[in-house]
Protein backbone atom coordinates (compact mmCIF):
# COMPACT_ATOMS: atom_id res chain seq x y z
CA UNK A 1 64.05 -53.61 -1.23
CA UNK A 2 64.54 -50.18 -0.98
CA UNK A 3 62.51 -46.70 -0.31
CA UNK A 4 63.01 -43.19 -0.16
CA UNK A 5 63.40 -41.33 3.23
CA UNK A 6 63.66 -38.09 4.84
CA UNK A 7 64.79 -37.13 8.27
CA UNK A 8 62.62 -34.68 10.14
CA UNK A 9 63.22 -33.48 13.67
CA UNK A 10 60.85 -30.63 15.63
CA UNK A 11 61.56 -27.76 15.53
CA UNK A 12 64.44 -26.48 17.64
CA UNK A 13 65.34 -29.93 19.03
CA UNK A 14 66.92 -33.45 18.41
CA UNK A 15 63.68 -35.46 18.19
CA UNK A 16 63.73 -37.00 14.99
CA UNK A 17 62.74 -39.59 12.30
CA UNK A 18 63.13 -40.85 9.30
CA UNK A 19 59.80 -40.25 7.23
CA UNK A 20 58.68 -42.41 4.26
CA UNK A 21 58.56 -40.76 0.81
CA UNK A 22 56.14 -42.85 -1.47
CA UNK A 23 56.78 -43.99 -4.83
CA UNK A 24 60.64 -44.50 -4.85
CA UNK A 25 60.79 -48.13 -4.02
CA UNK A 26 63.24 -50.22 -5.69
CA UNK A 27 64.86 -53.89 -5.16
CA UNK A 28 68.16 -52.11 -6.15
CA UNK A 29 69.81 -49.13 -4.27
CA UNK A 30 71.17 -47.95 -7.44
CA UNK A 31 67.54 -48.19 -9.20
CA UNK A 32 66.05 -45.93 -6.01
CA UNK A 33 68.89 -43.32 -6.53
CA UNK A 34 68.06 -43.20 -10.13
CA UNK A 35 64.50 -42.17 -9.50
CA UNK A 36 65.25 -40.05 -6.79
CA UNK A 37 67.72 -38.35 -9.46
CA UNK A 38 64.88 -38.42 -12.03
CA UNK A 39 61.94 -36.79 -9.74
CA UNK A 40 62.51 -34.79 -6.80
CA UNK A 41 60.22 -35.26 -4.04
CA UNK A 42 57.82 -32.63 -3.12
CA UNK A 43 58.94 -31.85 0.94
CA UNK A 44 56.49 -28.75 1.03
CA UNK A 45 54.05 -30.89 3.72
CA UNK A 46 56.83 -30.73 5.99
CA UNK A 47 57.38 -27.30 5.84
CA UNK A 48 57.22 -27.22 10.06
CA UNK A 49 60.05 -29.43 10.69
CA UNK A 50 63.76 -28.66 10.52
CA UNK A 51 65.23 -31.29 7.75
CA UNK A 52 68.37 -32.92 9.53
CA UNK A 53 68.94 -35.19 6.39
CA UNK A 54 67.49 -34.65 2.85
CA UNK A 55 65.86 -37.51 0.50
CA UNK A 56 68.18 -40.48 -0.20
CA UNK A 57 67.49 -44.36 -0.55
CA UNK A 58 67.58 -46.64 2.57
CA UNK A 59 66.90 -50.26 2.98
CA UNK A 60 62.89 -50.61 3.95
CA UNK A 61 61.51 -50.14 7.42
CA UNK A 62 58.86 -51.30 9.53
CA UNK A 63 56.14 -53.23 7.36
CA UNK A 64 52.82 -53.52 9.37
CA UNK A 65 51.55 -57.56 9.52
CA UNK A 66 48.76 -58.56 7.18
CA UNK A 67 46.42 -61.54 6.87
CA UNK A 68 45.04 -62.72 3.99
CA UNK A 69 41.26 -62.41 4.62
CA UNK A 70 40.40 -63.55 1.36
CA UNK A 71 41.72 -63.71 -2.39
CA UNK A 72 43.21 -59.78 -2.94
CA UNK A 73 42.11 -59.07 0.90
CA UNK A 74 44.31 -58.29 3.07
CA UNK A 75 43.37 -57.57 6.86
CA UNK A 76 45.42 -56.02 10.28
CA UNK A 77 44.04 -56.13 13.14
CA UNK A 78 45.47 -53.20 15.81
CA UNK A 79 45.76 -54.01 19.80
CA UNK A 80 42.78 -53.79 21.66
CA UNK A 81 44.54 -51.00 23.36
CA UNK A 82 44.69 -47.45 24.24
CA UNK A 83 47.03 -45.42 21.69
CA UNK A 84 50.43 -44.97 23.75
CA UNK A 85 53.94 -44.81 23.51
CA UNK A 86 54.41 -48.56 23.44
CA UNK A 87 51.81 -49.44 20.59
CA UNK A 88 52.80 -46.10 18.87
CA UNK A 89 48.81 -45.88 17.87
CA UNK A 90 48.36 -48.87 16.12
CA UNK A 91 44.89 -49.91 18.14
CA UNK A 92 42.12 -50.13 15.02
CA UNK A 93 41.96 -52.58 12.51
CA UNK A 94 43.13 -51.44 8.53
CA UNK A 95 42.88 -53.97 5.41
CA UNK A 96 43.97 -53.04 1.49
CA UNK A 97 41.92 -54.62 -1.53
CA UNK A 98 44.02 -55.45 -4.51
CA UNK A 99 41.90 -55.06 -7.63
CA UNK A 100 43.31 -55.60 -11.12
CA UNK A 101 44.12 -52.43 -11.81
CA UNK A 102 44.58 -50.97 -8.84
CA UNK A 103 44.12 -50.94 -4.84
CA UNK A 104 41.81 -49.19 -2.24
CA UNK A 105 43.28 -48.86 1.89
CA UNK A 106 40.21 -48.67 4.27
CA UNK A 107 41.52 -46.82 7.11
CA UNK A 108 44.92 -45.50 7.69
CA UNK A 109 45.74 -45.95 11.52
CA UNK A 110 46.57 -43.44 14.05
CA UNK A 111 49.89 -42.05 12.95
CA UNK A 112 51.92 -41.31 9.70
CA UNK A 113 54.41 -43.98 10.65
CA UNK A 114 51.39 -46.89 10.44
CA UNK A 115 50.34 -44.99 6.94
CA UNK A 116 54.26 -46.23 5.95
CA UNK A 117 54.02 -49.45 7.22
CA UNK A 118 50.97 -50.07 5.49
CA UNK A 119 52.41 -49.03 1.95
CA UNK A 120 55.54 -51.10 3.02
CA UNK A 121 52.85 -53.94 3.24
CA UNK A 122 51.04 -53.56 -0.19
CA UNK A 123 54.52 -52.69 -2.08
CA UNK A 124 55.62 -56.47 -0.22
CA UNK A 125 52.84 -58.18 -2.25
CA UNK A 126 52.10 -55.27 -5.32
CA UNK A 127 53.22 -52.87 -7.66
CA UNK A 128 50.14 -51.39 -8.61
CA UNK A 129 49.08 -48.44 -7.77
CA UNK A 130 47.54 -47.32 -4.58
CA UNK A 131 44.15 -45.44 -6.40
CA UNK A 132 41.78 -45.09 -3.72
CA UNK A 133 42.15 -44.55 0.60
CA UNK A 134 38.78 -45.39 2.18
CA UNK A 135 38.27 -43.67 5.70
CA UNK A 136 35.55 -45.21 7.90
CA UNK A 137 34.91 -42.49 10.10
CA UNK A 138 36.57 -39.46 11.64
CA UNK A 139 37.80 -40.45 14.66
CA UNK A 140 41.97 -40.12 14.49
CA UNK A 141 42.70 -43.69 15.16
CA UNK A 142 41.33 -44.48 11.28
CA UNK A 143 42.42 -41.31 9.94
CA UNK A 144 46.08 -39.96 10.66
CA UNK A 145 47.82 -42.28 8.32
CA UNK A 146 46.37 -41.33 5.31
CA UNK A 147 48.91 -38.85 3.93
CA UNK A 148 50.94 -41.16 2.67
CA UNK A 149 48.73 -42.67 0.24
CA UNK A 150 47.33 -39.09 -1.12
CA UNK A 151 51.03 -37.81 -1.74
CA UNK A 152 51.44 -41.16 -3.55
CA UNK A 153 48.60 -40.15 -5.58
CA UNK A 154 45.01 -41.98 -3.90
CA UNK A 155 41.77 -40.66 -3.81
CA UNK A 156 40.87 -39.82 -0.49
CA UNK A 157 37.33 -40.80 -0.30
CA UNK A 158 34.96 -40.60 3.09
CA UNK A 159 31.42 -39.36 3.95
CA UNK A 160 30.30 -36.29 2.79
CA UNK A 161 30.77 -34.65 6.13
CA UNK A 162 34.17 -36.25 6.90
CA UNK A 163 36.26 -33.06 5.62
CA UNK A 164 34.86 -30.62 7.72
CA UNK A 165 34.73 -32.82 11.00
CA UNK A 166 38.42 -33.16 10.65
CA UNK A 167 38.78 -29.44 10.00
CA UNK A 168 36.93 -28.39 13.47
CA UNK A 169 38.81 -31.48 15.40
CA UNK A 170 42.26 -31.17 13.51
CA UNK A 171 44.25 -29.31 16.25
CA UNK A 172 42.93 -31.14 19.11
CA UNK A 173 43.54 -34.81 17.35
CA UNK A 174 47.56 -33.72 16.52
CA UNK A 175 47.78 -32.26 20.07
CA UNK A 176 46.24 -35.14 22.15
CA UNK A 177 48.02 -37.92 19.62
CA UNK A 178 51.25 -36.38 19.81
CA UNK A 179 51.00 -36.20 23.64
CA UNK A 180 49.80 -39.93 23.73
CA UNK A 181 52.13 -41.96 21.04
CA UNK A 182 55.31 -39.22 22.08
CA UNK A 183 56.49 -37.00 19.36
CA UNK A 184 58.30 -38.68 17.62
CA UNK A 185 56.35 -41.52 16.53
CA UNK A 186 54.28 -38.74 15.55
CA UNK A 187 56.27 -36.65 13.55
CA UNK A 188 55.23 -35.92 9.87
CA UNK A 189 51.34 -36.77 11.09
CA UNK A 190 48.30 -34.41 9.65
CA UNK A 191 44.88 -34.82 8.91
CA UNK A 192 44.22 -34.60 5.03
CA UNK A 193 41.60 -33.44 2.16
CA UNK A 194 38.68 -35.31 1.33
CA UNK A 195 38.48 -35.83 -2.32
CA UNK A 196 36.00 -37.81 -3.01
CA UNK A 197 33.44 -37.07 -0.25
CA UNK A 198 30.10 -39.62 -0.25
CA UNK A 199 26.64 -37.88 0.35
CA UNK A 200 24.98 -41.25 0.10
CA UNK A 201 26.67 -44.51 -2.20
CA UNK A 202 29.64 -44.45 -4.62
CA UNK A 203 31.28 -47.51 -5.86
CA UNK A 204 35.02 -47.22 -7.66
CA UNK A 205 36.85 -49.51 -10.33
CA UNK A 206 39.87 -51.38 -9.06
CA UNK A 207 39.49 -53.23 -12.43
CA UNK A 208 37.48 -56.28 -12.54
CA UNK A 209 36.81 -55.45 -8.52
CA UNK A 210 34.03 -53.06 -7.28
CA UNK A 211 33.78 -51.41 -3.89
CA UNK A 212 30.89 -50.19 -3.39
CA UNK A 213 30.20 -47.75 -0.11
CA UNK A 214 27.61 -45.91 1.21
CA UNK A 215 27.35 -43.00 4.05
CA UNK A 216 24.72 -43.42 6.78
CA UNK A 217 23.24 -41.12 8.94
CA UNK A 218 23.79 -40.42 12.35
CA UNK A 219 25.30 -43.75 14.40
CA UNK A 220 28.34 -44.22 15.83
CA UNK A 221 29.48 -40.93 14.28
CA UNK A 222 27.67 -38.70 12.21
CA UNK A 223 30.34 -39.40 9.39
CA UNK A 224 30.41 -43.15 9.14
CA UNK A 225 31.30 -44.93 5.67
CA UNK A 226 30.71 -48.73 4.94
CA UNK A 227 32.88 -50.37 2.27
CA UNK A 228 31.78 -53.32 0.24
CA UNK A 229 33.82 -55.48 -1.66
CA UNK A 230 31.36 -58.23 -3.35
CA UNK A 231 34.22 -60.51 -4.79
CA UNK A 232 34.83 -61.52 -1.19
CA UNK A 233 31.83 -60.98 0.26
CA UNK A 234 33.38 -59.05 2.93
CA UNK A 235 32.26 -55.33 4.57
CA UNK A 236 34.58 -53.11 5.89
CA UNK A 237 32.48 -51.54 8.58
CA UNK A 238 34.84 -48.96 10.73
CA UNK A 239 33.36 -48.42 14.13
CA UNK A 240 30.03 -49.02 12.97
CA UNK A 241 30.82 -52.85 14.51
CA UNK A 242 33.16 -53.52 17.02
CA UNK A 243 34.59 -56.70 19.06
CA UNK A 244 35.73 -57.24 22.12
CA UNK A 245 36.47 -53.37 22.23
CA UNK A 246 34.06 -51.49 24.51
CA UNK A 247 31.82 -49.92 21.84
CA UNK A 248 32.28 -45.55 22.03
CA UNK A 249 29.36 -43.51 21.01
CA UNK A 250 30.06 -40.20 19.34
CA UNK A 251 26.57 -40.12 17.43
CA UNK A 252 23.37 -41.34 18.37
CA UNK A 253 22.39 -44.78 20.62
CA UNK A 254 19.10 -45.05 18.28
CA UNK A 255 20.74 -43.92 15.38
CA UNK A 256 23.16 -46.31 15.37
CA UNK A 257 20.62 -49.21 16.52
CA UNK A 258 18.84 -48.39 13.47
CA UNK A 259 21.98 -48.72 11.09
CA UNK A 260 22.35 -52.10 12.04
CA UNK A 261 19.22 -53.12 11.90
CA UNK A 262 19.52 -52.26 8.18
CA UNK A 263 22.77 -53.51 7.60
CA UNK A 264 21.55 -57.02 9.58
CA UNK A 265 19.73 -57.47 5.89
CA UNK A 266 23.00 -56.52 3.79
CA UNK A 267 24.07 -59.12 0.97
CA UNK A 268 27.42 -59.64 2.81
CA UNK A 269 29.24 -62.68 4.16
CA UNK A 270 31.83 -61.49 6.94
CA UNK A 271 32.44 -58.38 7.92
CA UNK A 272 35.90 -56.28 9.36
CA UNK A 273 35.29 -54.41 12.28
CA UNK A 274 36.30 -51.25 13.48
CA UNK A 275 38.14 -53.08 16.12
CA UNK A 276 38.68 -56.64 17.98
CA UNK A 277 37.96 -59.73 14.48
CA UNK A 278 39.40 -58.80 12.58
CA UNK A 279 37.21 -61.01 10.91
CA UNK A 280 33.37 -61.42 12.07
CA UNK A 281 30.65 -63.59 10.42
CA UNK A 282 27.66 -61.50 9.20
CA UNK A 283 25.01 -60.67 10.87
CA UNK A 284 26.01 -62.72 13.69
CA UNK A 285 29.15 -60.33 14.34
CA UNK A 286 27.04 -57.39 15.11
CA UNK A 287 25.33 -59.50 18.01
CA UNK A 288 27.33 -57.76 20.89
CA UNK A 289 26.84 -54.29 19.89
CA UNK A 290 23.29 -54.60 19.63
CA UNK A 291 23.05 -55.96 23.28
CA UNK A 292 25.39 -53.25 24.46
CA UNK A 293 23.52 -50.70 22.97
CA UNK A 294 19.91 -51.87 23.88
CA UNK A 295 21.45 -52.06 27.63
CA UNK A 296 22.91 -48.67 27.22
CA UNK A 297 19.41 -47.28 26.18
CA UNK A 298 17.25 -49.41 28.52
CA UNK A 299 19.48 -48.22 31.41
CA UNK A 300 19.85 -44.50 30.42
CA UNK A 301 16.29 -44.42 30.00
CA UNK A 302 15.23 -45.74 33.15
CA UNK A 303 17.68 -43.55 35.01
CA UNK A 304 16.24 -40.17 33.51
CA UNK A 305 12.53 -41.74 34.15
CA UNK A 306 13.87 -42.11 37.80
CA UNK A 307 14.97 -38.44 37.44
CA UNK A 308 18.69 -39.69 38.10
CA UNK A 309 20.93 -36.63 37.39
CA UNK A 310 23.76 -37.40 34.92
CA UNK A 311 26.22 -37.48 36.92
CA UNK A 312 24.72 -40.13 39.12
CA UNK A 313 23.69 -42.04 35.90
CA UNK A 314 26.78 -42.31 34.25
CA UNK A 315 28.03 -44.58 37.48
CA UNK A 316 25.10 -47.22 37.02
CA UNK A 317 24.23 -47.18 33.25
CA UNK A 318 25.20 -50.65 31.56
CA UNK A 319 27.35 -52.01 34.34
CA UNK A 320 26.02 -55.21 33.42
CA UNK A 321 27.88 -55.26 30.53
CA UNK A 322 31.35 -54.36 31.88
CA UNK A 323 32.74 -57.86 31.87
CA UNK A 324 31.93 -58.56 28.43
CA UNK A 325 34.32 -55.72 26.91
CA UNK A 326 37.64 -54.80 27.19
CA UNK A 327 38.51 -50.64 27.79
CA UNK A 328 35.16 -50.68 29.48
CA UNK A 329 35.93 -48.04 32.14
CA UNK A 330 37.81 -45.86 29.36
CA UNK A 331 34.65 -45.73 27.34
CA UNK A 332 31.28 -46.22 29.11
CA UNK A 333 30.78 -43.56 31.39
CA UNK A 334 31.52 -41.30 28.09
CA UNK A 335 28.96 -43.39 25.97
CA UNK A 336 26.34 -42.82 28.96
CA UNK A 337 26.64 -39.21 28.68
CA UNK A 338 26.16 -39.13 25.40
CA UNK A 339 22.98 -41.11 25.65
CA UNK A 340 21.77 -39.37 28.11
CA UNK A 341 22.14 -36.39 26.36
CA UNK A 342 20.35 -37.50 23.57
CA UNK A 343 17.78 -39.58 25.67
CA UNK A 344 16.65 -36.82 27.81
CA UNK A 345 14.46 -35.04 24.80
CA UNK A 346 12.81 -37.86 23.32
């Protein structure tokens, strides 16, 4: 097989890589250049970098690895990791539904480069179209692949409040990702437009294959997005559930205790996490966050009924769940503050 790239360097310098240019892939080098010849590509999104080598056909790259979940379900699951230079960002899980018609990607990775392996994956087992990229939530882990898919032509579809979060947090997520992964695994990375944005459920057609999701209110985020797919049974969740990954609140502790209490009684089978699975049984999967959690409230709540400053809190609040999770000193102190912010006032 073959595929359409550009090479992009920064600005000024010799950092450089060759990008992915959707739509152009061929089993025949002389097919690619055809289409290539046919349709120029549109290189206004990378209107920042110096080009060092124009379009023209290459044999494929890196194709991210896949697991067949279930009939037309394909899941990924990303290191339990923080994003660095080694693991180039690829730390949350991502999983494509082939429909008859067409396919949906829930979640898009940290990085442009994970968006391309990802469409390396589907064009591996499909040649239909890419119609729809699902995004969970807004943190950049989920989100920074996603170009890829909307220059091929998807819908970019996430909760109704998803566009503007990434518009206030857009500068600070290319900053601290670049500076984490090393530029140039990041190069040719931006957030993108919300096109379809939820307000409360939409389903879409991938012919003969429904997905249908639904935005909730204030949990883990205040812009999280389930995915259903009832052929398989399966939810896509995002960070709503996560395994073996220290859970990291960004919302609300009750909030999101009260989104999965109502998703305990969801008509769903299994479930992909955010993180850790990538493959959970439902509602038993959810299980470990809900203990977390409830510790994380219990604890923050006795500490500010102790009149424990936060400072002193953070250092004490759910210790007893450190050796159940993985990252747990990366994420719990944060989570505590956030609780206790929101504690104090009730």
């Amino acid at each position: 097989m073959f595929e359409l790239v550009v090479t992009l360097c920064l600005a000024g310098g010799d950092i450089c890589r060759d990008v992915l240019l959707p739509g152009y892939e061929s089993a025949e080098i002389n097919t690619c250049d055809r289409r290539l010849a046919a349709v120029a590509p549109d290189l206004d999104p990378f209107a920042a970098y110096d080009l060092r080598a124009g379009p023209r056909c290459v044999p494929v790259g890196r194709v991210l690895a896949f697991d067949q979940a279930a009939p037309g379900v394909f899941v990924h699951r990303g290191l339990i990791e923080e994003p660095d230079a080694t693991n180039g960002g690829d730390v949350a899980n991502i999983a494509f539904v082939v429909g008859a018609d067409s396919v949906a990607v829930i979640d898009s990775g940290s990085a442009r480069w994970i968006g391309e392996a990802v469409w390396r994956a589907i064009r591996a087992r499909t040649d239909l179209p890419v119609s729809h990229v699902i995004l969970t939530h807004m943190h950049p882990d989920h989100v920074m692949g996603a170009a890829v898919f909307a220059e091929a032509g998807a819908s970019v579809v996430g909760h109704a409040g998803l566009g503007r979060a990434l518009a206030d947090r857009r500068g600070n997520y290319l900053e601290s990702l670049q500076a984490l992964i090393g530029p140039q695994q990041f190069i040719g990375t931006d957030t993108v437009d919300i096109d379809l944005p939820v307000a409360d459920a939409v389903g879409i057609d991938l012919g003969d294959r429904q997905i249908a999701m639904r935005a909730w209110p204030m949990a883990h985020t205040g812009t999280d997005l389930t995915a259903h797919d009832p052929v398989s049974g399966l939810m896509f969740t995002g960070d709503l559930v996560f395994d073996e990954h220290t859970p990291a609140l960004d919302g609300s502790v009750v909030g999101w205790q009260a989104v999965l209490a109502e998703l305990a009684d969801a008509p769903v089978d299994r479930v992909m996490p955010g993180h850790g699975g990538p493959v959970l049984d439902w509602p038993a999967g959810a299980a470990p966050v809900l203990r977390y959690l409830g510790v994380l409230a219990e604890d923050t709540r006795a500490a500010i009924a102790e009149g424990k400053r936060l400072s002193d809190a953070v250092q004490t609040v759910a210790q007893s769940e450190a050796p159940h999770w993985k990252l747990f000193k990366a994420y719990n102190a944060r989570n505590a503050t956030v609780a206790f912010t929101e504690l104090e006032w009730e």
